[in-house]
PDB file of N, CA and C in Angstrom:
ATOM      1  N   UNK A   1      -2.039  16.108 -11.404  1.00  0.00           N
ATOM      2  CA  UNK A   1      -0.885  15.260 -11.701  1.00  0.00           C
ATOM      3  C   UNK A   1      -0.959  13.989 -10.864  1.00  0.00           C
ATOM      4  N   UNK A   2      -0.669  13.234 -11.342  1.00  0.00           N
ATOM      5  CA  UNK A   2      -0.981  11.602 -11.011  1.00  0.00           C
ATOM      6  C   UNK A   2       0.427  11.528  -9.926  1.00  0.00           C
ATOM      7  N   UNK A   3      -0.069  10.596  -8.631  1.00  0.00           N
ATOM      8  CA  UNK A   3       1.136  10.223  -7.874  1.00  0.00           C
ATOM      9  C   UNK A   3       2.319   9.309  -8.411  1.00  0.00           C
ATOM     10  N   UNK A   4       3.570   9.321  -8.057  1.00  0.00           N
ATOM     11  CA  UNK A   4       3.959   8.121  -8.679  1.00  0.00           C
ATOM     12  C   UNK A   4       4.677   7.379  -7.390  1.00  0.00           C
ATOM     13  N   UNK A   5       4.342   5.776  -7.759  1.00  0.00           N
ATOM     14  CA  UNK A   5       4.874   4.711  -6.609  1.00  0.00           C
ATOM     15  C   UNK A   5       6.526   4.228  -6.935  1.00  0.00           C
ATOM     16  N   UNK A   6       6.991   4.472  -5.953  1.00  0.00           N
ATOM     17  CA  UNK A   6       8.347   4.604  -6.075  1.00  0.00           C
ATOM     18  C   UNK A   6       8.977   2.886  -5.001  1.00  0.00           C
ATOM     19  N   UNK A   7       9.391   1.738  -5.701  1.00  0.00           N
ATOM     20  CA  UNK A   7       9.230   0.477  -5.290  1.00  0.00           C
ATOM     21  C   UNK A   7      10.550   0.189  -4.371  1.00  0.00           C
ATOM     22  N   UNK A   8      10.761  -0.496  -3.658  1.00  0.00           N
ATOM     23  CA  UNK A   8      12.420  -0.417  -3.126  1.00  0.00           C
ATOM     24  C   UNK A   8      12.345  -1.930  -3.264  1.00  0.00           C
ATOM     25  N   UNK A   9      13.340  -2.375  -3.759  1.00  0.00           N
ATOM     26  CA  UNK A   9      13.956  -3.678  -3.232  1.00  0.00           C
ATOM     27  C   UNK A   9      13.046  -4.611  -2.535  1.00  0.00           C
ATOM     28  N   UNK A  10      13.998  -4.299  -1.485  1.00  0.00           N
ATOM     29  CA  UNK A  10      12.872  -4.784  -0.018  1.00  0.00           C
ATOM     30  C   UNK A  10      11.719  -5.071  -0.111  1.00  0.00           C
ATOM     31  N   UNK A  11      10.347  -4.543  -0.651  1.00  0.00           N
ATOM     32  CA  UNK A  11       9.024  -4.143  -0.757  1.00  0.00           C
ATOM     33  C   UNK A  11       9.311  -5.236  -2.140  1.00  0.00           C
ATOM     34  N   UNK A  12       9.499  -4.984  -2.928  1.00  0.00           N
ATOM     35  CA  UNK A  12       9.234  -5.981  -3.958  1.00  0.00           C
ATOM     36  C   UNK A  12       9.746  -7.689  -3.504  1.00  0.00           C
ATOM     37  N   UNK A  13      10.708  -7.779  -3.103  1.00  0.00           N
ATOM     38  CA  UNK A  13      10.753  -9.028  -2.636  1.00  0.00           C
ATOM     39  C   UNK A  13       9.401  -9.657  -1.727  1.00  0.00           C
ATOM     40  N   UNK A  14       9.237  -8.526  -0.587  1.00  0.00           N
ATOM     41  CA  UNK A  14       7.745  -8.961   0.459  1.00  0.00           C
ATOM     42  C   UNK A  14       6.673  -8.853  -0.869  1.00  0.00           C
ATOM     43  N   UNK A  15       6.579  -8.544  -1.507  1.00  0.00           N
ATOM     44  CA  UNK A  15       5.514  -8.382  -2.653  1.00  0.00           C
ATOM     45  C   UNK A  15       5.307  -9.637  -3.614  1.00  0.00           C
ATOM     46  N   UNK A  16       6.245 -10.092  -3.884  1.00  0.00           N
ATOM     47  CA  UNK A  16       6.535 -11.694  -4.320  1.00  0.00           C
ATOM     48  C   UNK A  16       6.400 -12.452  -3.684  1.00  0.00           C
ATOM     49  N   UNK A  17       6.711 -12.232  -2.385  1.00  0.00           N
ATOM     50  CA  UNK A  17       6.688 -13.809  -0.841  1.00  0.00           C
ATOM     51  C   UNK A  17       4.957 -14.096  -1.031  1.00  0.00           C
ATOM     52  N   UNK A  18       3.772 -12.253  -0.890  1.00  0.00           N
ATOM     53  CA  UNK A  18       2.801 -12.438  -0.550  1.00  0.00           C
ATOM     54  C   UNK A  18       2.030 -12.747  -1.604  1.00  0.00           C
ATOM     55  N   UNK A  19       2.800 -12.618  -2.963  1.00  0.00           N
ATOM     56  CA  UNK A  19       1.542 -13.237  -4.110  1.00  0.00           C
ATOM     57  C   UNK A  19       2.017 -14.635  -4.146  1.00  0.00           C
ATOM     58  N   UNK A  20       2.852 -15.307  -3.576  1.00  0.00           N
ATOM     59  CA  UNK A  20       3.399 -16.429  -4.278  1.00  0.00           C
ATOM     60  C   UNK A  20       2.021 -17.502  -3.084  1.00  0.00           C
ATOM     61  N   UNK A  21       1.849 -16.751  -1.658  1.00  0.00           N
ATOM     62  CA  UNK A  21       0.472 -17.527  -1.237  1.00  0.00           C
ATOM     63  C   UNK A  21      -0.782 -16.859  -1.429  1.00  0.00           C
ATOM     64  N   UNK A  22      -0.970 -15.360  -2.075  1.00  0.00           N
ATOM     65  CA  UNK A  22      -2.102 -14.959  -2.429  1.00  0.00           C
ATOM     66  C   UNK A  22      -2.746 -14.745  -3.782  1.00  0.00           C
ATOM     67  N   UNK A  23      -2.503 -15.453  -5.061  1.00  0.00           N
ATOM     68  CA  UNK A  23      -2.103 -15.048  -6.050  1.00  0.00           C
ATOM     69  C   UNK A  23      -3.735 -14.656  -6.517  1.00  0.00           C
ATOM     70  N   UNK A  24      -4.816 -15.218  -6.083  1.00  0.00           N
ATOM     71  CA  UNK A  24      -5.613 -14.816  -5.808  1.00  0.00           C
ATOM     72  C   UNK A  24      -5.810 -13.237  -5.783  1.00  0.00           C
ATOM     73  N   UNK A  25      -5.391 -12.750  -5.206  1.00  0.00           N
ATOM     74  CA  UNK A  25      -5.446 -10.706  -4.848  1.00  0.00           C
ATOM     75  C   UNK A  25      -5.091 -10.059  -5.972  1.00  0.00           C
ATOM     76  N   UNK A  26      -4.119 -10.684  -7.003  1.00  0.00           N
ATOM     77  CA  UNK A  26      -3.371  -9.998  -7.748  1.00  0.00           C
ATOM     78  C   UNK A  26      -4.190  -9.400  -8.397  1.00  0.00           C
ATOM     79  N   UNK A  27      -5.430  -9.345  -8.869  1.00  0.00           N
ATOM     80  CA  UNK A  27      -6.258  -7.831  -9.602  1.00  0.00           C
ATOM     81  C   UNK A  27      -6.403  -6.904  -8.836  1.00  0.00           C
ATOM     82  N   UNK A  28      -7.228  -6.871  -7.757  1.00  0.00           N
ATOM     83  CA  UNK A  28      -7.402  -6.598  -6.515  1.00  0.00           C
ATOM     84  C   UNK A  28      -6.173  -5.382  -6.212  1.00  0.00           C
ATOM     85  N   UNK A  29      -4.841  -5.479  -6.178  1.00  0.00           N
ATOM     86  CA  UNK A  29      -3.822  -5.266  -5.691  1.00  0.00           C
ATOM     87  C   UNK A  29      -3.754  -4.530  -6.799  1.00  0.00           C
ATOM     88  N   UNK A  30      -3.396  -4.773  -8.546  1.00  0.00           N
ATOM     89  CA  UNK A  30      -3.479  -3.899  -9.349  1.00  0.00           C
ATOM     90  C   UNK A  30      -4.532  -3.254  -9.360  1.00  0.00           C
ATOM     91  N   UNK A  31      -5.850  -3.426  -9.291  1.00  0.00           N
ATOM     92  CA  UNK A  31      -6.656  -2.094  -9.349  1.00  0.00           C
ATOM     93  C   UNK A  31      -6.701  -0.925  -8.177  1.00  0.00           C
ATOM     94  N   UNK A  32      -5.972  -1.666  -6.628  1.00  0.00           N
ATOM     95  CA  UNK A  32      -5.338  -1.016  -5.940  1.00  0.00           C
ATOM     96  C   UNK A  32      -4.522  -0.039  -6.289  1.00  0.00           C
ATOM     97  N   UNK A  33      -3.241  -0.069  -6.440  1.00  0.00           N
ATOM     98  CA  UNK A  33      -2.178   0.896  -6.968  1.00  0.00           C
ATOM     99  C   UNK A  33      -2.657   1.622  -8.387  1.00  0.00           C
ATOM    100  N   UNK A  34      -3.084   1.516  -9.332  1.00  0.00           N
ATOM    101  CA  UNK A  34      -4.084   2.261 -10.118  1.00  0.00           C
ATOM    102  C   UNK A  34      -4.590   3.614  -9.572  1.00  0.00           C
ATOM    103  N   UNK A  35      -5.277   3.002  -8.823  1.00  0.00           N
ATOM    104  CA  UNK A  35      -6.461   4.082  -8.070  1.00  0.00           C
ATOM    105  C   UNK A  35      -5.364   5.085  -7.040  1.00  0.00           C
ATOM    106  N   UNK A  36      -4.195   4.396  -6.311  1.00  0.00           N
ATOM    107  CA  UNK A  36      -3.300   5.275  -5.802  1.00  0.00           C
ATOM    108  C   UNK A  36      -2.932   6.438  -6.514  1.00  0.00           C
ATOM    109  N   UNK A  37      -2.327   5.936  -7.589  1.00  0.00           N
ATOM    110  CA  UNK A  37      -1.708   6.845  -8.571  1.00  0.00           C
ATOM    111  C   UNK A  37      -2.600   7.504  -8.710  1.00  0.00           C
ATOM    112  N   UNK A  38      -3.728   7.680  -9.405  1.00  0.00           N
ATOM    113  CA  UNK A  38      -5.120   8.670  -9.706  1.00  0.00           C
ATOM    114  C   UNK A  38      -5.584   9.466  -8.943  1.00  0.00           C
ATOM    115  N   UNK A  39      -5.597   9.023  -7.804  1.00  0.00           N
ATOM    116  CA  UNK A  39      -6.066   9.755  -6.541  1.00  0.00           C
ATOM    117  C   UNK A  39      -6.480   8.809  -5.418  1.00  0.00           C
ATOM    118  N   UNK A  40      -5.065   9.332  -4.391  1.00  0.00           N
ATOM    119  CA  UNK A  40      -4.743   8.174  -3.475  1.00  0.00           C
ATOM    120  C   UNK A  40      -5.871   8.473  -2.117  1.00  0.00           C
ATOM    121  N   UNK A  41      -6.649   9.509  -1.941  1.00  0.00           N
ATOM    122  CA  UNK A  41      -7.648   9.669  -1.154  1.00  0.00           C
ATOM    123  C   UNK A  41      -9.203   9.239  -1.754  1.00  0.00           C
ATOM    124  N   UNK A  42      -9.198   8.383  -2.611  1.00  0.00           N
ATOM    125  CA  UNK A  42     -10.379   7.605  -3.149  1.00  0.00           C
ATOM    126  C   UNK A  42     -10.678   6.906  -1.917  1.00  0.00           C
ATOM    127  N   UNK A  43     -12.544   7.085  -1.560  1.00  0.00           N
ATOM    128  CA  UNK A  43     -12.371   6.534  -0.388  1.00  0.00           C
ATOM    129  C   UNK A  43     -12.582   5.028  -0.143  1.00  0.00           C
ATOM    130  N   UNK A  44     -12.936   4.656  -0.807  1.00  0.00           N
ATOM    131  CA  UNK A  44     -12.328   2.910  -1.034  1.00  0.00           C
ATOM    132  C   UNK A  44     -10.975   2.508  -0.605  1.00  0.00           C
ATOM    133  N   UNK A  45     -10.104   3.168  -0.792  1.00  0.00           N
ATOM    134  CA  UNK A  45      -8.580   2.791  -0.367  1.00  0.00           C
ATOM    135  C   UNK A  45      -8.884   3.298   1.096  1.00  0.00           C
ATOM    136  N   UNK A  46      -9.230   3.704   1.932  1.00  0.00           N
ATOM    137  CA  UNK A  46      -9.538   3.674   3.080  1.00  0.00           C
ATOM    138  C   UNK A  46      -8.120   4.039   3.664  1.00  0.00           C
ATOM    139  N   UNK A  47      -7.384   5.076   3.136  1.00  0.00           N
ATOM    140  CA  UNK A  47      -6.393   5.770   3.652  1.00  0.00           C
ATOM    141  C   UNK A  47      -6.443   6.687   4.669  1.00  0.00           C
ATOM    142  N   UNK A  48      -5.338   6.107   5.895  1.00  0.00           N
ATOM    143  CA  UNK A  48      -5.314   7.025   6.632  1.00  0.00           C
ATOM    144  C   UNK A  48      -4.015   6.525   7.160  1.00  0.00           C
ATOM    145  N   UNK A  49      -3.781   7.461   8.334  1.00  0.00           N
ATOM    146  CA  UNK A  49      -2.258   7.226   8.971  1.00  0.00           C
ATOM    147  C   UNK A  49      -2.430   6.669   9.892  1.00  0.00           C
ATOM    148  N   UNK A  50      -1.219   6.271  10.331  1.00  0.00           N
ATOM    149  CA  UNK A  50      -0.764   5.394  11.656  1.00  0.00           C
ATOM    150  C   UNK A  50      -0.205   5.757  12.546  1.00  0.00           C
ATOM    151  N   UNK A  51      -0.537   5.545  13.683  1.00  0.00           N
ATOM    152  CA  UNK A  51       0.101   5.986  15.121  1.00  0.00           C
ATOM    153  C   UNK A  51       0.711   4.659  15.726  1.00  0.00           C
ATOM    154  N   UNK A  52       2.083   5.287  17.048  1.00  0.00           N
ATOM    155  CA  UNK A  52       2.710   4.643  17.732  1.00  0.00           C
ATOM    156  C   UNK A  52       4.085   4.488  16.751  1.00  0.00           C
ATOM    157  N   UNK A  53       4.094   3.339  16.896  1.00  0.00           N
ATOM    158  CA  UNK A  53       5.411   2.782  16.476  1.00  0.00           C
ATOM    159  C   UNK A  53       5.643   3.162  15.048  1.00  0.00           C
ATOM    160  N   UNK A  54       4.781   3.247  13.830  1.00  0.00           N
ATOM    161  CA  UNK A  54       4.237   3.240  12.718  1.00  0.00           C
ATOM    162  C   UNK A  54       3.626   4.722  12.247  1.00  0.00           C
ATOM    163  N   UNK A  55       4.082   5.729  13.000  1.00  0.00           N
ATOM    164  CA  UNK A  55       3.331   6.957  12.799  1.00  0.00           C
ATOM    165  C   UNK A  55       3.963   7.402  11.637  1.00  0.00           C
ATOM    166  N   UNK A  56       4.826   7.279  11.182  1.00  0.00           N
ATOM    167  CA  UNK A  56       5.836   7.734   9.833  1.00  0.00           C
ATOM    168  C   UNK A  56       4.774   7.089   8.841  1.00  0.00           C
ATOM    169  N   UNK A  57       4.103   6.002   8.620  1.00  0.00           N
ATOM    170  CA  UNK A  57       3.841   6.007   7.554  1.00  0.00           C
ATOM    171  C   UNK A  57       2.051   5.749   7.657  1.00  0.00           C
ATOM    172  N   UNK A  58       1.260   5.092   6.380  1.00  0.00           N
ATOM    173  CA  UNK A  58       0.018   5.199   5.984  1.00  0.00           C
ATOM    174  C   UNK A  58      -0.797   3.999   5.818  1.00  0.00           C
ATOM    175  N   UNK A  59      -1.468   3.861   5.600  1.00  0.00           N
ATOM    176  CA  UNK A  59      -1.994   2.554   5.059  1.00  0.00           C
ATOM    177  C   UNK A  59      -3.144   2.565   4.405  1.00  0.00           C
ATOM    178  N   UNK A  60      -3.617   1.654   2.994  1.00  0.00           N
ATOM    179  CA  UNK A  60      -4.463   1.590   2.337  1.00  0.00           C
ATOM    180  C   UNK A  60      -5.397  -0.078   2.625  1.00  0.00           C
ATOM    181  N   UNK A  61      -6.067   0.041   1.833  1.00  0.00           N
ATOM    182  CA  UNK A  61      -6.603  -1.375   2.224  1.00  0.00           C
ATOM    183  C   UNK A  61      -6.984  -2.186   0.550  1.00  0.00           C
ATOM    184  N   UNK A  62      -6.716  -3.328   0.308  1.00  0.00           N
ATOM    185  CA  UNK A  62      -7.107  -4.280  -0.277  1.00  0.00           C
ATOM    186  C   UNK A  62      -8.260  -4.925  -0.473  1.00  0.00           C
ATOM    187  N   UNK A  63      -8.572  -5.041   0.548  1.00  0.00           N
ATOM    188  CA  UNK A  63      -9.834  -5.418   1.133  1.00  0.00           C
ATOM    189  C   UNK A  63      -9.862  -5.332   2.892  1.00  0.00           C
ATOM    190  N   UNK A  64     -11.013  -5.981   3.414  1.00  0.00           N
ATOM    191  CA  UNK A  64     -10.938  -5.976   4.569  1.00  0.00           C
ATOM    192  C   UNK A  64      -9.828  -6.374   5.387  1.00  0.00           C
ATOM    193  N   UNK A  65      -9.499  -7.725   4.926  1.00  0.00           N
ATOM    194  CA  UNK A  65      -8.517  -8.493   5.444  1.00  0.00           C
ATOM    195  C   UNK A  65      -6.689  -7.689   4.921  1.00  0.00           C
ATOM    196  N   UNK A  66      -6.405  -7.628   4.205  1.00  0.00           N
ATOM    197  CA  UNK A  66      -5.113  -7.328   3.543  1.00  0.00           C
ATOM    198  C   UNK A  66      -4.675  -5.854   3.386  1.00  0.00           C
ATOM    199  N   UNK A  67      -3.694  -5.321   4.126  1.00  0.00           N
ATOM    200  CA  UNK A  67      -3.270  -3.586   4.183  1.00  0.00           C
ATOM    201  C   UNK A  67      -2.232  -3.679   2.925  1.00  0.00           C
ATOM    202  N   UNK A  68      -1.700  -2.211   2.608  1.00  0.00           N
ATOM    203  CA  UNK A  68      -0.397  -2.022   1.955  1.00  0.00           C
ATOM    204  C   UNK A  68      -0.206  -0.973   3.130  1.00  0.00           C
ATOM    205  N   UNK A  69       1.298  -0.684   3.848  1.00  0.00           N
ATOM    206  CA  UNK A  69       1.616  -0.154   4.678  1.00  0.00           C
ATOM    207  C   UNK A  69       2.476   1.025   3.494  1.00  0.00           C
ATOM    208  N   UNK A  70       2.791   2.209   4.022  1.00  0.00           N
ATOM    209  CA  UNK A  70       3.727   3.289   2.935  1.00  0.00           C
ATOM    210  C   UNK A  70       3.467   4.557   3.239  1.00  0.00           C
ATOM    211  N   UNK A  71       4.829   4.722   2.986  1.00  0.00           N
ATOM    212  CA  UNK A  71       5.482   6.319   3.255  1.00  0.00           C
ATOM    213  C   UNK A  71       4.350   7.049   2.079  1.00  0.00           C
ATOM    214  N   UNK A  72       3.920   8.458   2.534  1.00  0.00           N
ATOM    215  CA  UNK A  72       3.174   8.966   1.493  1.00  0.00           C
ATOM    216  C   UNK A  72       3.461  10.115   1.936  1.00  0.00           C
ATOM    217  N   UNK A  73       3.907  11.083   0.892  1.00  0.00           N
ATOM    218  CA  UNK A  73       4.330  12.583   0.339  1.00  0.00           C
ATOM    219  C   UNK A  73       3.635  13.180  -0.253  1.00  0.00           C
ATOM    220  N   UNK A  74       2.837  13.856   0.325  1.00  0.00           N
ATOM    221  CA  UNK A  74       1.915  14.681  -0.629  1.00  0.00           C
ATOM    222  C   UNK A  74       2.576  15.998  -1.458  1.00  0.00           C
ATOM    223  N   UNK A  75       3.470  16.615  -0.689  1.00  0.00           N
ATOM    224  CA  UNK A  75       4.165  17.108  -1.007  1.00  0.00           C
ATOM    225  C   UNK A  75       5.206  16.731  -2.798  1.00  0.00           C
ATOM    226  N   UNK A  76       5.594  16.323  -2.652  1.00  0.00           N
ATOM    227  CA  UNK A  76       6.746  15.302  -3.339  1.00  0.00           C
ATOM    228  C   UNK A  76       5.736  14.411  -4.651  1.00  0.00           C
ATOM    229  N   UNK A  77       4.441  14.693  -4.530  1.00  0.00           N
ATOM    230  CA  UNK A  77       3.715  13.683  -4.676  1.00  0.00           C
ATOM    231  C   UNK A  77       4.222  11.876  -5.000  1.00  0.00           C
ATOM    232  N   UNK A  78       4.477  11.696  -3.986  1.00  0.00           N
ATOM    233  CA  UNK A  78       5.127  10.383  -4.207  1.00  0.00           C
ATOM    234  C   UNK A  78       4.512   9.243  -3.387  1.00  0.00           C
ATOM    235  N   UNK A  79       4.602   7.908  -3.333  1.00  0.00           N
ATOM    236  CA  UNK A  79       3.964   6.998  -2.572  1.00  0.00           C
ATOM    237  C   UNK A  79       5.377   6.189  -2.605  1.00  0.00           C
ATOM    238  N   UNK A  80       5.620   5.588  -1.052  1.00  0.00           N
ATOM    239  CA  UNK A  80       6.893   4.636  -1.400  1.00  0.00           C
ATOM    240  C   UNK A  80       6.089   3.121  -0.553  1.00  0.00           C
ATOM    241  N   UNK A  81       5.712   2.229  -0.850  1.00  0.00           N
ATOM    242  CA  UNK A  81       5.466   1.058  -0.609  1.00  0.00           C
ATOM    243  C   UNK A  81       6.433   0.028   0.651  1.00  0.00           C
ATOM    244  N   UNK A  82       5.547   0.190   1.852  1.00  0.00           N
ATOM    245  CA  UNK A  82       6.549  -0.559   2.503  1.00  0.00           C
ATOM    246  C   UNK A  82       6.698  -2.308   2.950  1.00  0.00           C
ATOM    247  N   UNK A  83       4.844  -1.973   2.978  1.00  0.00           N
ATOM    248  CA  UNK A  83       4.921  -3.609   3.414  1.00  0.00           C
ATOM    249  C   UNK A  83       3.353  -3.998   2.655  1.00  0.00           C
ATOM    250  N   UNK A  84       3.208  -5.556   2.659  1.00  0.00           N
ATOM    251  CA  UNK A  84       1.735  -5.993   2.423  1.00  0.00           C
ATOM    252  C   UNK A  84       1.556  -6.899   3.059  1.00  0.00           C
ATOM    253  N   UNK A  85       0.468  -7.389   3.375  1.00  0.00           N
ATOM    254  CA  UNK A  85       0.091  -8.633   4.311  1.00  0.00           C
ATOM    255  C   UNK A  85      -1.721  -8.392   4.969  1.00  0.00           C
ATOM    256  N   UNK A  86      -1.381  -8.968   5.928  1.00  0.00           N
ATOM    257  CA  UNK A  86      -2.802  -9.058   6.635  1.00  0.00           C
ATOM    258  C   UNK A  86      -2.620  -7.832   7.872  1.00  0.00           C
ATOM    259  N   UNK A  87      -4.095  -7.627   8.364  1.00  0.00           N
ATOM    260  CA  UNK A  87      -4.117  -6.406   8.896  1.00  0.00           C
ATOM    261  C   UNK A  87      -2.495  -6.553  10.058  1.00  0.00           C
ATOM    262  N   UNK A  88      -2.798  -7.716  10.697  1.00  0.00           N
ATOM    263  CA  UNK A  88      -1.389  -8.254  12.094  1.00  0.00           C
ATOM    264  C   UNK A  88      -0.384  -8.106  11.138  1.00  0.00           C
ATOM    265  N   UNK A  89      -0.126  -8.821  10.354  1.00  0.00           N
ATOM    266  CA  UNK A  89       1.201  -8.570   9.708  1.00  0.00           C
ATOM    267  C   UNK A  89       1.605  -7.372   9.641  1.00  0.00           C
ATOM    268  N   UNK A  90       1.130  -6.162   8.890  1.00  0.00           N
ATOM    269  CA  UNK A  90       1.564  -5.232   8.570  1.00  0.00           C
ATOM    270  C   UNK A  90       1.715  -4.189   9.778  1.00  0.00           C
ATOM    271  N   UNK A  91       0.692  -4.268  10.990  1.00  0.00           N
ATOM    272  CA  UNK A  91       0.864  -3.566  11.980  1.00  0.00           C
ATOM    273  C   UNK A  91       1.562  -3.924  12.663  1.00  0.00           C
TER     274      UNK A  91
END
């Protein structure tokens, strides 16, 4: 069963700020979340978790430069999207 990404508000607004200077990524970013949904341990998405301040949630990668930060439920199978940006930004 396929994950599903569950969007908040919040996250979609930062999601608009960062295509409106990256618009560039935007395949990139959709063939990103694609591959979440399908199977979010593809190892290209280069998922793993976060420690310290940030231990609640996960992070995937875009590419080298650009994370998606997010709550992930394996359980629940759910993905909730928290932030996007560059590696500093998001950490």
């Amino acid at each position: 069963m396929p994950f599903q990404i569950n969007y908040s508000e919040r996250y979609k607004k930062r999601e608009q700020k960062f295509f409106r200077k990256h618009h560039d990524l935007l395949s990139k970013y959709e063939k990103t979340l694609r591959l979440l949904e399908a199977n979010p341990f593809h190892p290209s998405l280069r998922l793993h978790k976060l420690s310290g301040n940030l231990e609640e949630l996960h992070s995937v990668s875009l590419d080298m430069q650009y994370r998606i930060t997010m709550e992930f439920y394996i359980e629940e199978e759910k993905i909730v999207p928290v932030h996007i940006g560059t590696h500093d930004e998001v950490y």
